[in-house]
N, C-alpha and C. Protein backbone atom coordinates (compact mmCIF):
# COMPACT_ATOMS: atom_id res chain seq x y z
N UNK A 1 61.73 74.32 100.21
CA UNK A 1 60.73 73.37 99.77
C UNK A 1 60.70 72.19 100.75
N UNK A 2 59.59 71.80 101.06
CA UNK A 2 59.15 70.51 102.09
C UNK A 2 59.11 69.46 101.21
N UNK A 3 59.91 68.71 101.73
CA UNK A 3 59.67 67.22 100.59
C UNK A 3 58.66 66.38 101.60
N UNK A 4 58.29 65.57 100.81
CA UNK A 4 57.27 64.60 101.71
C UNK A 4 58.67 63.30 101.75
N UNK A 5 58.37 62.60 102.77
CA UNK A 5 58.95 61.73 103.35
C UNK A 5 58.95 60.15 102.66
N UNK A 6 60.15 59.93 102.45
CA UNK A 6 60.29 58.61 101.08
C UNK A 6 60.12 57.32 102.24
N UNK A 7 59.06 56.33 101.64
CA UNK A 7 58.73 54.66 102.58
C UNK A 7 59.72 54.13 101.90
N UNK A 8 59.03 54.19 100.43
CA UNK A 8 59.65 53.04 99.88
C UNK A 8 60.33 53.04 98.64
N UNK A 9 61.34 52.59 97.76
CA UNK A 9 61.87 52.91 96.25
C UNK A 9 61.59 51.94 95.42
N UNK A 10 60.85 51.94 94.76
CA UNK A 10 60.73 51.28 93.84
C UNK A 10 61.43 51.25 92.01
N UNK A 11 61.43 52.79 91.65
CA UNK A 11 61.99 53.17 90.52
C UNK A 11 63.26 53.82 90.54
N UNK A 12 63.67 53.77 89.29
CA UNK A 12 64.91 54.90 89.32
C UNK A 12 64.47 56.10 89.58
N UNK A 13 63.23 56.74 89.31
CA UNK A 13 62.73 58.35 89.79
C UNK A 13 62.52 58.07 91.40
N UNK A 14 62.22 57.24 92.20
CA UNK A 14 61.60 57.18 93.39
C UNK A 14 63.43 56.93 93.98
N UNK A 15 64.19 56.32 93.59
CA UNK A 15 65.58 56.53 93.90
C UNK A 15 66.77 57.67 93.87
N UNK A 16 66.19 58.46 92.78
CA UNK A 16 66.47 59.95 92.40
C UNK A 16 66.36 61.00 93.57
N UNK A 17 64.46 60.54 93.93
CA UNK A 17 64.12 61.58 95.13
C UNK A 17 64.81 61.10 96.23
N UNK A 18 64.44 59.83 96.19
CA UNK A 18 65.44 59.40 98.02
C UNK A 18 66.84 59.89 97.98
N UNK A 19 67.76 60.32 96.96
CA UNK A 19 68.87 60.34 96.81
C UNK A 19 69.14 61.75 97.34
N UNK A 20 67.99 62.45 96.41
CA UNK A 20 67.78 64.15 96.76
C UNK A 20 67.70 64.54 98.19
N UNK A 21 66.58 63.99 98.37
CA UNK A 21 66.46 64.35 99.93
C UNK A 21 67.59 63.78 101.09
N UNK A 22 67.95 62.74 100.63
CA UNK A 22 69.37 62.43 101.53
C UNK A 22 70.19 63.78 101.72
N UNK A 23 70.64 64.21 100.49
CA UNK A 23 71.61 65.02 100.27
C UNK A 23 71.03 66.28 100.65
N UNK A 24 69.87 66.63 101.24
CA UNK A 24 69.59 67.63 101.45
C UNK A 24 69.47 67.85 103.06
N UNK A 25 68.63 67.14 103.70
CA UNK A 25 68.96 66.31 104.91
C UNK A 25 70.43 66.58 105.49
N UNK A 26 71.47 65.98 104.58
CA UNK A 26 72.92 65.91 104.94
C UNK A 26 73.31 67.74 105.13
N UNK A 27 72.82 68.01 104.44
CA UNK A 27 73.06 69.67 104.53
C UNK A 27 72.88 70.56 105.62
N UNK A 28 71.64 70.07 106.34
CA UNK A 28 70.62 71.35 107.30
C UNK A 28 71.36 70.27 108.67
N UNK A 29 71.05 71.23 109.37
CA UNK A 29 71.12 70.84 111.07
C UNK A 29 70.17 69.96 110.98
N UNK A 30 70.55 68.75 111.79
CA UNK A 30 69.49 67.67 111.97
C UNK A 30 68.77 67.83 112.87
N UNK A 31 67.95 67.49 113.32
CA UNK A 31 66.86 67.28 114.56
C UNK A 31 66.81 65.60 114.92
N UNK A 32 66.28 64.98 115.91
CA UNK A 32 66.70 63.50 116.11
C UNK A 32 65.43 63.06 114.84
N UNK A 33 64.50 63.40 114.59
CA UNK A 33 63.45 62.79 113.29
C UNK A 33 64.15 63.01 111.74
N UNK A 34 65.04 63.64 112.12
CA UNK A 34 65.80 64.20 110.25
C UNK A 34 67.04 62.98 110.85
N UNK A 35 67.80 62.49 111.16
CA UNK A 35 68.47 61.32 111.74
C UNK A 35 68.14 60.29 111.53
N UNK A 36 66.44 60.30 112.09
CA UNK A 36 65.81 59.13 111.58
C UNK A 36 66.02 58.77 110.16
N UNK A 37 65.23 59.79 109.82
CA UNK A 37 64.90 59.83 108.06
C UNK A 37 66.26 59.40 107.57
N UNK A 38 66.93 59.89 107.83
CA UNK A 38 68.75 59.89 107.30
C UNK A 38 68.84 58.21 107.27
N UNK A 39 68.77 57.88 108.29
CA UNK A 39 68.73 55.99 108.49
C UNK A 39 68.04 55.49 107.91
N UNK A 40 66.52 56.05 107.57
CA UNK A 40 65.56 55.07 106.94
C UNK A 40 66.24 54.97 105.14
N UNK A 41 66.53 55.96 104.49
CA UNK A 41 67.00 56.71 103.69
C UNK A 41 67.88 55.34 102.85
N UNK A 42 69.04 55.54 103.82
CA UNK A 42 69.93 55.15 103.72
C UNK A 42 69.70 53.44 103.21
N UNK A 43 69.03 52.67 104.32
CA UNK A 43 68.86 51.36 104.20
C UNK A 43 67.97 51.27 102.76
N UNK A 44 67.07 51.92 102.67
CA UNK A 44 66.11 51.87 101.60
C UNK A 44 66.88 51.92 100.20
N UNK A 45 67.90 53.49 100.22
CA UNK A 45 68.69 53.42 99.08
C UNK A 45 69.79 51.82 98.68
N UNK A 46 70.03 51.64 99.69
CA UNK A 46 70.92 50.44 99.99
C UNK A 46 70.50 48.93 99.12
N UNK A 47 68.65 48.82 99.77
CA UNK A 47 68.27 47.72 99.44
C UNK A 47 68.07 48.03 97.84
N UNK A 48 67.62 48.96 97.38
CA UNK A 48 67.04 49.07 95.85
C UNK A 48 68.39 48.97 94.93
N UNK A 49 69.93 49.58 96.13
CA UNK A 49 70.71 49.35 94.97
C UNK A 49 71.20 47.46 94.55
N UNK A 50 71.30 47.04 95.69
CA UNK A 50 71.24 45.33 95.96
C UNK A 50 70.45 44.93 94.92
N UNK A 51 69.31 45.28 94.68
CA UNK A 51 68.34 44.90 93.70
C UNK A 51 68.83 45.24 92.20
N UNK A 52 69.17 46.28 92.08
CA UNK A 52 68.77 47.10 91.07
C UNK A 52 70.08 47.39 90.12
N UNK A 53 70.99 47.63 90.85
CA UNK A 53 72.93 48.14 90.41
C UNK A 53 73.71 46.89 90.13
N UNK A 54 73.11 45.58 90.17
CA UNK A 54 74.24 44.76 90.50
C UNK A 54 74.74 44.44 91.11
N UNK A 55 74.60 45.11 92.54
CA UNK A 55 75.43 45.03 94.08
C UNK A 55 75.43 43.10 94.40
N UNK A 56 75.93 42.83 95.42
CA UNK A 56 75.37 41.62 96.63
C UNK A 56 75.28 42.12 97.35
């Protein structure tokens, strides 16, 4: 299955998918654009948890 590519998280479901596709990503041989994604991913999950979990 092709996931479409996560901008931005706004919800716990839109955090769910970014989470999914991380972990799926993490799985397959990367290419330098699945790397990308991996980074964008990452910061995005990062900022919503800052927001969202309680983090600082």
């Amino acid at each position: 299955m092709i996931m479409q590519k996560i901008y931005k998280i706004e919800t716990e479901n839109d955090y769910r998918e970014a989470l999914n596709r991380f972990i799926e990503l993490c799985k397959s041989q990367k290419s330098d654009d699945d790397i990308k994604e991996l980074s964008m991913l990452s910061s995005l999950m990062e900022k919503y948890e800052r927001a969202n979990c309680g983090g600082s």
